[in-house]
N, C-alpha and C. Protein backbone atom coordinates (compact mmCIF):
# COMPACT_ATOMS: atom_id res chain seq x y z
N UNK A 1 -13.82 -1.79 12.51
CA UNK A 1 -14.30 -1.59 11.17
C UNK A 1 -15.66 -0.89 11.22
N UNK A 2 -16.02 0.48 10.13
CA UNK A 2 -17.19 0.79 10.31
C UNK A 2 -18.13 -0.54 9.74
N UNK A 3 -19.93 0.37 9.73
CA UNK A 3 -20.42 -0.90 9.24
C UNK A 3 -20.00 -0.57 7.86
N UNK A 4 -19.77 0.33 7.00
CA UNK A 4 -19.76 -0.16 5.63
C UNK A 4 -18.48 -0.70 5.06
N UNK A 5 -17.22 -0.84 6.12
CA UNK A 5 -16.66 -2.01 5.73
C UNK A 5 -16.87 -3.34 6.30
N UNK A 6 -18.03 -3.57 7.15
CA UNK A 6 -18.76 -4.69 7.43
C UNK A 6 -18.69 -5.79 6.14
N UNK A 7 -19.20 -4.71 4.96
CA UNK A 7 -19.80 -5.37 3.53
C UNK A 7 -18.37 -6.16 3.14
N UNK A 8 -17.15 -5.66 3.89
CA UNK A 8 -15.71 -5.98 2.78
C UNK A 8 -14.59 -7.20 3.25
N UNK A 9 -14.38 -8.15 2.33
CA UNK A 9 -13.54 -8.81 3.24
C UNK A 9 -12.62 -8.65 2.28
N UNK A 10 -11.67 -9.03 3.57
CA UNK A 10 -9.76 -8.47 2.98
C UNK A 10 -9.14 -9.74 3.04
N UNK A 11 -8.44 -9.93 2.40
CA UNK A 11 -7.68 -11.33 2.31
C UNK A 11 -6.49 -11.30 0.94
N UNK A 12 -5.30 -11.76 1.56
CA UNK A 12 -4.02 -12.11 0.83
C UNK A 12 -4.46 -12.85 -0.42
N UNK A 13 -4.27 -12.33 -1.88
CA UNK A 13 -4.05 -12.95 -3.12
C UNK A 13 -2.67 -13.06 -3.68
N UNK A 14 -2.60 -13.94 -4.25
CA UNK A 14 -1.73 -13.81 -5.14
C UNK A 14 -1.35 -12.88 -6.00
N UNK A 15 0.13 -12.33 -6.43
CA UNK A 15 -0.11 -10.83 -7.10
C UNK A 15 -0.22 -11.31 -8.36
N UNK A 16 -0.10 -12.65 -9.18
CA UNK A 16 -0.20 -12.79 -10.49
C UNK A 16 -1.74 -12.99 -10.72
N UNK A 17 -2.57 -13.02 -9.99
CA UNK A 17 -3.83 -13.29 -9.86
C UNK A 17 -4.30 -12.46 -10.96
N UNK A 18 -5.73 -12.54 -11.80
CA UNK A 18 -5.78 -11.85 -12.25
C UNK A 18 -6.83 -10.75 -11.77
N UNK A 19 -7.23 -10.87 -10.30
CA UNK A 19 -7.52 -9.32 -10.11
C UNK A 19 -7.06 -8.90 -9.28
N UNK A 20 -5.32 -9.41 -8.30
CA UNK A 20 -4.97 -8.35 -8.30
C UNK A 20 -3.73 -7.43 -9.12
N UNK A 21 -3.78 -8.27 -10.53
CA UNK A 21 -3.34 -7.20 -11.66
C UNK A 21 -3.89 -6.59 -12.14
N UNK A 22 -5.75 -6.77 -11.99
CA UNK A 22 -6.32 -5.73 -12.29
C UNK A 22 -6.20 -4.57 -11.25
N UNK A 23 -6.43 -4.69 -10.13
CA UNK A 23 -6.38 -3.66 -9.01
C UNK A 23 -4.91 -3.12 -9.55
N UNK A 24 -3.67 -3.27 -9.46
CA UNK A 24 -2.30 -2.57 -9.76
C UNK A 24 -2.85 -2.11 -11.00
N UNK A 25 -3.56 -2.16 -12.05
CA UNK A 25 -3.63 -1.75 -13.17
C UNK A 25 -4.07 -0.47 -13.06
N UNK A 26 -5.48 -0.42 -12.10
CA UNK A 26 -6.29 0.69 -12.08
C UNK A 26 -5.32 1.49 -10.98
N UNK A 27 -4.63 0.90 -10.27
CA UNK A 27 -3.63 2.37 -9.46
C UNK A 27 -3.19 2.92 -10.46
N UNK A 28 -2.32 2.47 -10.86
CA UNK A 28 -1.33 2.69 -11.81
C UNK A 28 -2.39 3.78 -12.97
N UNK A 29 -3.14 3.38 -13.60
CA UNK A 29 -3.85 4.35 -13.90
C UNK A 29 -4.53 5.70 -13.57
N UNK A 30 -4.94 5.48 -12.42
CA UNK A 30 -5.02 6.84 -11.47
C UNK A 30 -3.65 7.49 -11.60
N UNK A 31 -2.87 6.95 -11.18
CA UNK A 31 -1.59 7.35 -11.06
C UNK A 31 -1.01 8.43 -12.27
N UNK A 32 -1.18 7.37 -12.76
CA UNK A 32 -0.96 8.39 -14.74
C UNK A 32 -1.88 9.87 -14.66
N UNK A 33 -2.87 9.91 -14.30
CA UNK A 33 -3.93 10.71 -14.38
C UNK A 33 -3.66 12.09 -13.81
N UNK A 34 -3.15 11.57 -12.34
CA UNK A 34 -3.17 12.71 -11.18
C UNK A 34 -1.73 13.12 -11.75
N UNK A 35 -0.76 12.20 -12.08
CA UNK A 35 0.64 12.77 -11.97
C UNK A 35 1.19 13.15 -13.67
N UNK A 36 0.38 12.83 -14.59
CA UNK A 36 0.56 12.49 -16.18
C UNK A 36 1.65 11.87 -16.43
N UNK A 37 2.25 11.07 -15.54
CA UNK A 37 3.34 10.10 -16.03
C UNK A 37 3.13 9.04 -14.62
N UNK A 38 4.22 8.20 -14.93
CA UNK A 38 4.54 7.40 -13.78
C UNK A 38 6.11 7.25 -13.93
N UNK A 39 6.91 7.08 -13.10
CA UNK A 39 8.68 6.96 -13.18
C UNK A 39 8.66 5.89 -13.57
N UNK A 40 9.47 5.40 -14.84
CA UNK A 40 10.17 3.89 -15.01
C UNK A 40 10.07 3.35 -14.05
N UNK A 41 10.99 3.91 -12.97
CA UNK A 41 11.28 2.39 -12.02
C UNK A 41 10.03 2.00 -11.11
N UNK A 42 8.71 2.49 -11.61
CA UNK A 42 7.66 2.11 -10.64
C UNK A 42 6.63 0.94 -11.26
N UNK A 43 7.05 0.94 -12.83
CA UNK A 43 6.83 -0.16 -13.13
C UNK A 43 7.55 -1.60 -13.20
N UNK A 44 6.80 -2.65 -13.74
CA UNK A 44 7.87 -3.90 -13.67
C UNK A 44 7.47 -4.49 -12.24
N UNK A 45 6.76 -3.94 -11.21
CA UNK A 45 6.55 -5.02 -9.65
C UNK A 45 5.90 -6.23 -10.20
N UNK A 46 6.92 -7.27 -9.50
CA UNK A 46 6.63 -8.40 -9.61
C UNK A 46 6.30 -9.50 -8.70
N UNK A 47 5.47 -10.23 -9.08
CA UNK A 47 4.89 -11.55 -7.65
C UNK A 47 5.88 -12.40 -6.64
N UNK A 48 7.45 -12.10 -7.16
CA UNK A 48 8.28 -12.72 -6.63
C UNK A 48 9.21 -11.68 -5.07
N UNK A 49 8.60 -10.00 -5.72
CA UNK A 49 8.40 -9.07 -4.75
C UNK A 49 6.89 -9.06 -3.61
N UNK A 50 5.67 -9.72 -4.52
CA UNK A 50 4.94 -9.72 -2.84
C UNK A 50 3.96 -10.68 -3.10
N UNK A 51 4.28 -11.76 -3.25
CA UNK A 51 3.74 -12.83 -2.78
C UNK A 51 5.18 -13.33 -1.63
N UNK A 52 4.48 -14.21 -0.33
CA UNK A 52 4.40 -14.81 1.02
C UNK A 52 5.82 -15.69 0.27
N UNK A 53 7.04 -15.53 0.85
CA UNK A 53 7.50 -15.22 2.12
C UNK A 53 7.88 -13.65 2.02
N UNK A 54 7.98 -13.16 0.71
CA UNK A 54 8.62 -11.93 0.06
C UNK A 54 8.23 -10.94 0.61
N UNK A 55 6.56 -10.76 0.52
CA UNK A 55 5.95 -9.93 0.62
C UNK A 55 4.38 -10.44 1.01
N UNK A 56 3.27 -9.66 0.63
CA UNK A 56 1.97 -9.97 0.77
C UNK A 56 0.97 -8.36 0.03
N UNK A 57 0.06 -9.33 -0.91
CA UNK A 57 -1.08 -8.56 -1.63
C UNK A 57 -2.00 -8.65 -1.07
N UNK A 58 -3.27 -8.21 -0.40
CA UNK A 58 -4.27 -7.83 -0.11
C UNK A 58 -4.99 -7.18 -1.01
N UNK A 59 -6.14 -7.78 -1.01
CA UNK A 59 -7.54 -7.31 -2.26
C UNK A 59 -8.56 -7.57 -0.82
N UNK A 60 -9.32 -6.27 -1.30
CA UNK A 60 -10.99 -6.40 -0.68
C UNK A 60 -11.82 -6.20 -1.83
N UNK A 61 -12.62 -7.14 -1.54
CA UNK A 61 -14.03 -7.31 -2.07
C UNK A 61 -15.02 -7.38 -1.41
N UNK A 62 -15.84 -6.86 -2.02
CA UNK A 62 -17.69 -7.17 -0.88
C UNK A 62 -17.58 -8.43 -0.73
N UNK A 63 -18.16 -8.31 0.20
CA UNK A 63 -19.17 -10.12 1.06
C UNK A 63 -19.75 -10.51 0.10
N UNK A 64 -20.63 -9.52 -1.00
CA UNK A 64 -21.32 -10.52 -1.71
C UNK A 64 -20.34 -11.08 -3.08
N UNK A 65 -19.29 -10.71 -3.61
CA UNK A 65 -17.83 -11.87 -3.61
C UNK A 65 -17.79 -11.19 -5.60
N UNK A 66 -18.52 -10.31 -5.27
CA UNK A 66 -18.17 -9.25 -6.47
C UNK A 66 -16.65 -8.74 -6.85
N UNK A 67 -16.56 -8.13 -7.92
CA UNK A 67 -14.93 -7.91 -8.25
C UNK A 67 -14.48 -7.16 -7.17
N UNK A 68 -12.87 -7.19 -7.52
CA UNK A 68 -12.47 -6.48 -6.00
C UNK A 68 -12.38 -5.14 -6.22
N UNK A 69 -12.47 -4.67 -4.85
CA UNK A 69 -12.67 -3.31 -4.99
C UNK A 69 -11.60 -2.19 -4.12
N UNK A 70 -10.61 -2.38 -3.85
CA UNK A 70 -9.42 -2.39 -4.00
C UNK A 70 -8.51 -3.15 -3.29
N UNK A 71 -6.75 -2.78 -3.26
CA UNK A 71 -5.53 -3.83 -2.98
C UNK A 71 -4.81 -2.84 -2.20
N UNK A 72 -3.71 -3.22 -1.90
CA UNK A 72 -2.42 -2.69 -1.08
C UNK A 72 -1.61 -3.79 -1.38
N UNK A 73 0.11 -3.59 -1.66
CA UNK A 73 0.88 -4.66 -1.61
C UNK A 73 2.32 -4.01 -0.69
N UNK A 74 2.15 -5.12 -0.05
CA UNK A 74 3.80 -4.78 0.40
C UNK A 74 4.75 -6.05 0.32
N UNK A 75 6.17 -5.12 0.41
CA UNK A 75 6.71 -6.34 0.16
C UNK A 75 8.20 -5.71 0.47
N UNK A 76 9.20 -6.70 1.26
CA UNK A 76 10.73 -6.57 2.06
C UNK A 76 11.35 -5.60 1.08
N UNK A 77 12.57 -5.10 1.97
CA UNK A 77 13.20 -4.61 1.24
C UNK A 77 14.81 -5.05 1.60
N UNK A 78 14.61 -5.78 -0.02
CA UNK A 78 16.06 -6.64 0.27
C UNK A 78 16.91 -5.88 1.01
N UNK A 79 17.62 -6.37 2.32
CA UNK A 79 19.02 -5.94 2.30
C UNK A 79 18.96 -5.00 3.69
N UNK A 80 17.75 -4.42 3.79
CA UNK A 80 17.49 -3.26 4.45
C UNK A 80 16.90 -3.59 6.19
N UNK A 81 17.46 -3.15 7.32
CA UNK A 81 17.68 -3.57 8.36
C UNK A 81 16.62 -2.03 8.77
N UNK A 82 15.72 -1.75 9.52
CA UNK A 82 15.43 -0.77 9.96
C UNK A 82 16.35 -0.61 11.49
N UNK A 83 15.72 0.39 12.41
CA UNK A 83 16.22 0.16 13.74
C UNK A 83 16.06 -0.36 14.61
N UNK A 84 14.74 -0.83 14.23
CA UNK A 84 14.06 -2.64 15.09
C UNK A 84 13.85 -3.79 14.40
N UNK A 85 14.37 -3.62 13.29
CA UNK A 85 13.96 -4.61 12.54
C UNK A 85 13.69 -4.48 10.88
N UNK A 86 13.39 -5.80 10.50
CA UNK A 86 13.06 -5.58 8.71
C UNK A 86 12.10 -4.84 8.63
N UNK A 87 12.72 -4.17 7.45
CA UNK A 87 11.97 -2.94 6.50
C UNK A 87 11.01 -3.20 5.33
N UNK A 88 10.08 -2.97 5.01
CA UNK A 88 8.91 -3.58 4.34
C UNK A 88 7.98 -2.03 3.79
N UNK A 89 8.20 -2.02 2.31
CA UNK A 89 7.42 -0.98 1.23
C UNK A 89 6.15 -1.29 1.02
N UNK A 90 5.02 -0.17 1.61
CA UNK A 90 3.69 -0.17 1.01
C UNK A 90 3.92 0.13 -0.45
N UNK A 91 3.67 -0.57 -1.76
CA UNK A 91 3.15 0.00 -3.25
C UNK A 91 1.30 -0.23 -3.37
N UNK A 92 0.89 0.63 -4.34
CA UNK A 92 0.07 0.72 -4.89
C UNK A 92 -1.79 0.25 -4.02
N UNK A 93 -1.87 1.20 -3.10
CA UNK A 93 -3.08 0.88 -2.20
C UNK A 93 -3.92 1.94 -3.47
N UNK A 94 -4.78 1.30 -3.57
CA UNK A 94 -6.08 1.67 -4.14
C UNK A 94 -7.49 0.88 -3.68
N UNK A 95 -8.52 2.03 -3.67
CA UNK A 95 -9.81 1.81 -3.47
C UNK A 95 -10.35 2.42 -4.58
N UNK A 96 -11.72 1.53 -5.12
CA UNK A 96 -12.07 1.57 -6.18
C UNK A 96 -13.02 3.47 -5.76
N UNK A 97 -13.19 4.11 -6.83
CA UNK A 97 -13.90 5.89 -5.82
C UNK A 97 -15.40 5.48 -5.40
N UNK A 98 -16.26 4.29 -5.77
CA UNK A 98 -17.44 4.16 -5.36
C UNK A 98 -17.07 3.77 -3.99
N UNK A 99 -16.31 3.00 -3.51
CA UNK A 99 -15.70 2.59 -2.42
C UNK A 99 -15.04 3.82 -1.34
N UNK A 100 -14.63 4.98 -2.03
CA UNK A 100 -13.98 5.90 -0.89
C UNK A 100 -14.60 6.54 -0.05
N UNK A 101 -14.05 6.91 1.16
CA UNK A 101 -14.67 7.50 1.98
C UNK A 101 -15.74 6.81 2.84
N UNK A 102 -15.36 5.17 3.07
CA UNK A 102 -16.13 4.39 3.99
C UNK A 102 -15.58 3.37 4.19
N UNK A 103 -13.83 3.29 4.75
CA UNK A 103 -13.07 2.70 5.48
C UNK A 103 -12.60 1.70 4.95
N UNK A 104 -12.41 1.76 3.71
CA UNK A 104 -11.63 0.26 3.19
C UNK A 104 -10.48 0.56 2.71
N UNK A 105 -9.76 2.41 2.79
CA UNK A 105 -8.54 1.95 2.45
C UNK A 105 -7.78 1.98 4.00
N UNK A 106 -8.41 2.58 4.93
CA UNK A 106 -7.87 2.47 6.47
C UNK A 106 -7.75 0.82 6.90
N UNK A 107 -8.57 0.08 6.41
CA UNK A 107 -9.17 -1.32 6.59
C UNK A 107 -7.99 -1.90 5.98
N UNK A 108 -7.70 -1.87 4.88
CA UNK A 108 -6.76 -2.49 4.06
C UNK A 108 -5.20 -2.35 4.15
N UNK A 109 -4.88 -1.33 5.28
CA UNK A 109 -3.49 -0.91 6.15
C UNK A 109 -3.70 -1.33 6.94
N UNK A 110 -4.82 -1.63 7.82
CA UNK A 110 -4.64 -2.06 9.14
C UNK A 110 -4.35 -3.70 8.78
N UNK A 111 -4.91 -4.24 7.54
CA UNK A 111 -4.69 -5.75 7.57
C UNK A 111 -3.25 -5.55 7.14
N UNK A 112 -3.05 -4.91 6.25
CA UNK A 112 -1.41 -4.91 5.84
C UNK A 112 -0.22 -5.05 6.82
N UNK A 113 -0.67 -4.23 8.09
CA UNK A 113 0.36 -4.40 9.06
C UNK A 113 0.13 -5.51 9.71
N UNK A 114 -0.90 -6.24 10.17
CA UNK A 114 -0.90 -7.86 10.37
C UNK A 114 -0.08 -8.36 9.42
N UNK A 115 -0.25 -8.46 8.27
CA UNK A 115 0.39 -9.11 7.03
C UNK A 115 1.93 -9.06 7.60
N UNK A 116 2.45 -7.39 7.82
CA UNK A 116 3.83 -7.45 7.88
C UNK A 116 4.10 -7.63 9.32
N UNK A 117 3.46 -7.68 10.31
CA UNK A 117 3.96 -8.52 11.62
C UNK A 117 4.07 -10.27 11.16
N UNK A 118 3.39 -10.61 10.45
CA UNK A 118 2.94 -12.09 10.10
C UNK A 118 4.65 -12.21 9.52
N UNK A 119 5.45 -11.56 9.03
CA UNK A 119 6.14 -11.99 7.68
C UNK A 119 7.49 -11.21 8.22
N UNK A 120 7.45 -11.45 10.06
CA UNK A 120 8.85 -10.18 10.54
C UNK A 120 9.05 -8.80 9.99
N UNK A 121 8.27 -8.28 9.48
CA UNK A 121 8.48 -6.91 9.24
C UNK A 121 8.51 -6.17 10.35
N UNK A 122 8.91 -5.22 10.65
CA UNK A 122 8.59 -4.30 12.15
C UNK A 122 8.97 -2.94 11.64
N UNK A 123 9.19 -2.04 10.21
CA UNK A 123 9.24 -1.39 10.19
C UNK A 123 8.73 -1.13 8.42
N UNK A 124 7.72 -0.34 8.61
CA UNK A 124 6.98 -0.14 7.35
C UNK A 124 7.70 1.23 6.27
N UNK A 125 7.36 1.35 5.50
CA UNK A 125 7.64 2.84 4.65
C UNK A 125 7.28 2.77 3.22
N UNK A 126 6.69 4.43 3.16
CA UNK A 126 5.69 4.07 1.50
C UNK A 126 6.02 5.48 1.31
N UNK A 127 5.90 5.42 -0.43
CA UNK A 127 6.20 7.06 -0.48
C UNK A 127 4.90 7.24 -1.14
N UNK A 128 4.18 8.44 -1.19
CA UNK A 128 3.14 8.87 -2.08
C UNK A 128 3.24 10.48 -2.65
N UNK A 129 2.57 10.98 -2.98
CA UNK A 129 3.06 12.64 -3.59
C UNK A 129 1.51 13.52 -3.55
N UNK A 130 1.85 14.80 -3.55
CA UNK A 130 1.16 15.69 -3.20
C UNK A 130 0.11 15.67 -4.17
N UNK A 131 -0.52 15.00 -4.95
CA UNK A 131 -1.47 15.47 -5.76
C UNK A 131 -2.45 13.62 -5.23
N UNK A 132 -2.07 13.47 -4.41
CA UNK A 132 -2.74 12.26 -3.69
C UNK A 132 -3.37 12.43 -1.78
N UNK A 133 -4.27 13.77 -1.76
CA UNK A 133 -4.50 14.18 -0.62
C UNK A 133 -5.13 13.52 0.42
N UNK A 134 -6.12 12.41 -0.35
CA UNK A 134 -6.81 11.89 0.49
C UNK A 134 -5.56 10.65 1.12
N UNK A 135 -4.95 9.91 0.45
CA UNK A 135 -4.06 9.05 1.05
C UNK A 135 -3.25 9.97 1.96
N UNK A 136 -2.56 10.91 1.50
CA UNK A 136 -1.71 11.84 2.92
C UNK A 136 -1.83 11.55 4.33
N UNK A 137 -3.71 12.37 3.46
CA UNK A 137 -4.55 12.52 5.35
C UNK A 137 -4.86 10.92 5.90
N UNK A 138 -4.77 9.90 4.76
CA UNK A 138 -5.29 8.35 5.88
C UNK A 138 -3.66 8.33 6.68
N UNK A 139 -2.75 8.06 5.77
CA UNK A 139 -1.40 8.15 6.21
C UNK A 139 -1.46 7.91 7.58
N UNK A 140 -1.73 10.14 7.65
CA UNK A 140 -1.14 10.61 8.95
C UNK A 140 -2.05 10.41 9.65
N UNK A 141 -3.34 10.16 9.56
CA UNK A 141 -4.65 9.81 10.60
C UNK A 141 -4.74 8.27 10.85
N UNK A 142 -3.77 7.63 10.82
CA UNK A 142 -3.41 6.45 10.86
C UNK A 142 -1.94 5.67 11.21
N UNK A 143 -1.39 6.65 12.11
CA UNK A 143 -0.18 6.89 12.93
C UNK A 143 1.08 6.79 11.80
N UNK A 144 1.17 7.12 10.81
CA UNK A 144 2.52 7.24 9.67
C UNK A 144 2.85 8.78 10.14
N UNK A 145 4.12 8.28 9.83
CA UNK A 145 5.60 9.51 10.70
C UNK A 145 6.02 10.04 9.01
N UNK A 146 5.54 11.82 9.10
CA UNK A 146 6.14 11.80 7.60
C UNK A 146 7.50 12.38 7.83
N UNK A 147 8.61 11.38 6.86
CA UNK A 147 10.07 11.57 6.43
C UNK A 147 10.11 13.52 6.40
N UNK A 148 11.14 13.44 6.80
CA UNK A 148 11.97 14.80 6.31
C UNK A 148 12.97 14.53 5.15
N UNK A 149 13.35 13.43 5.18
CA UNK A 149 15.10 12.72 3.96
C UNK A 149 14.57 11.93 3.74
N UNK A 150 14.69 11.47 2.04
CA UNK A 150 14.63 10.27 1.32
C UNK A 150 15.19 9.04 2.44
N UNK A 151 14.46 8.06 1.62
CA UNK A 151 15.19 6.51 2.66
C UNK A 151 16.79 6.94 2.21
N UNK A 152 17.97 7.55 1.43
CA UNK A 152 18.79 7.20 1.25
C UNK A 152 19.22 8.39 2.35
N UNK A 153 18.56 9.39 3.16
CA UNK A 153 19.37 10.22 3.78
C UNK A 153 19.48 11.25 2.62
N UNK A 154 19.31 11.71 1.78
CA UNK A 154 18.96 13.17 0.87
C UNK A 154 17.65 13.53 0.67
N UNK A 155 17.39 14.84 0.19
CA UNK A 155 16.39 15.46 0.04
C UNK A 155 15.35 14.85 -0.50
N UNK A 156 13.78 14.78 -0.18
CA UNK A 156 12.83 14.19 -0.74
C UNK A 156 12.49 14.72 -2.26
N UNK A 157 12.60 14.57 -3.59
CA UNK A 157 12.12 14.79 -4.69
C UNK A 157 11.08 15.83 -4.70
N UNK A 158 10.85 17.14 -5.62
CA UNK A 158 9.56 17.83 -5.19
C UNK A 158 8.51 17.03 -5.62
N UNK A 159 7.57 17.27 -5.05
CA UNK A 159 5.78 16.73 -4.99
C UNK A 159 5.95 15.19 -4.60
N UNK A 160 6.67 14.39 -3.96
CA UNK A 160 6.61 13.30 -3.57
C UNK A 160 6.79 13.24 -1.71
N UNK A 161 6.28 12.57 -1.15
CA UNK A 161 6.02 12.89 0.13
C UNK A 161 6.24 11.42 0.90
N UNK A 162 6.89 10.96 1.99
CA UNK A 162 7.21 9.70 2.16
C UNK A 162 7.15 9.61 4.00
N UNK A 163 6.24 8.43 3.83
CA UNK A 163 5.82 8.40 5.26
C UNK A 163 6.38 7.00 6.06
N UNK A 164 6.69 7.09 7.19
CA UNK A 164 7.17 5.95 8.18
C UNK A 164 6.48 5.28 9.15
N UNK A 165 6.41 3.87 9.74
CA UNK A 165 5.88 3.24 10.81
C UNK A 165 6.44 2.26 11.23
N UNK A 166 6.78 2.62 12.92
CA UNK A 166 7.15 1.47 13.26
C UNK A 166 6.08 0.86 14.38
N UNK A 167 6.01 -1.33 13.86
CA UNK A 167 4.65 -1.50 14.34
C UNK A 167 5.33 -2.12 15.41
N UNK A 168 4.36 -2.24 16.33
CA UNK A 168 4.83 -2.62 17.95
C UNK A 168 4.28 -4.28 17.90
């Protein structure tokens, strides 16, 4: 961890919590912003998708225990067998922008994949889209394999971009 995520501690909340529905709120808002919509089916995530055994939410906040300042959630994907193992969706990593660019959303993947070793996951996957550059570059500067084919085996959607990891 650099030192200025020294200042940040990361730790599993509850997703009905109410900040980390605020944190999904403010993705989700960015989201609207960069993309001027969001797809139906990206709303509606629910605590029964990533709260422990399901899944797991992560919020960082400063040390000094101020609001949080951003989340990551992941959470199984029913049904879905990777090639070593269960399959497990990054949604909605956000860092608050006073916060970017001094290691808390790298910080907040690296706890995530503890999270999903903790919970048998062994194979990660998140999709994000081209008008989200700085996540791309943590992505791929942070060992994610980007997809050529949708998870279903067809073409990736234009401007949406979908990255893979498998954790050892």
């Amino acid at each position: 961890m650099s030192e200025s995520t020294n200042a940040v501690v990361i730790a599993v909340e509850l997703f009905d919590s109410e900040a980390a529905r605020w944190v999904v709120a403010r993705a989700e808002a960015e989201l609207e912003v960069r993309y001027e919509f969001i797809d139906e089916s990206e709303f509606g995530l629910t605590a029964a998708e990533f709260d422990p055994p399901a899944g797991a939410f992560l919020l960082a906040r400063p040390r000094d225990g101020a609001p949080p300042i951003g989340g990551v959630g992941l959470r199984r994907i029913a049904g879905e067998v990777g090639e070593v193992g269960e399959v497990g969706e990054v949604k909605r990593l956000w860092v608050h922008e006073d916060w970017r660019g001094r290691g808390v959303g790298r910080a907040l993947m690296d706890e995530l994949e503890t999270a999903a070793r903790g919970l048998g996951v062994t194979h990660l996957r998140l999709e994000t889209g081209d008008r989200q550059p700085e996540a791309v570059a943590l992505y791929a500067d942070a060992g994610w394999c980007r997809e050529d084919e949708s998870w279903e085996g067809g073409p990736i959607r234009c401007g949406s971009i979908h990255f893979s990891k498998l954790l050892s």
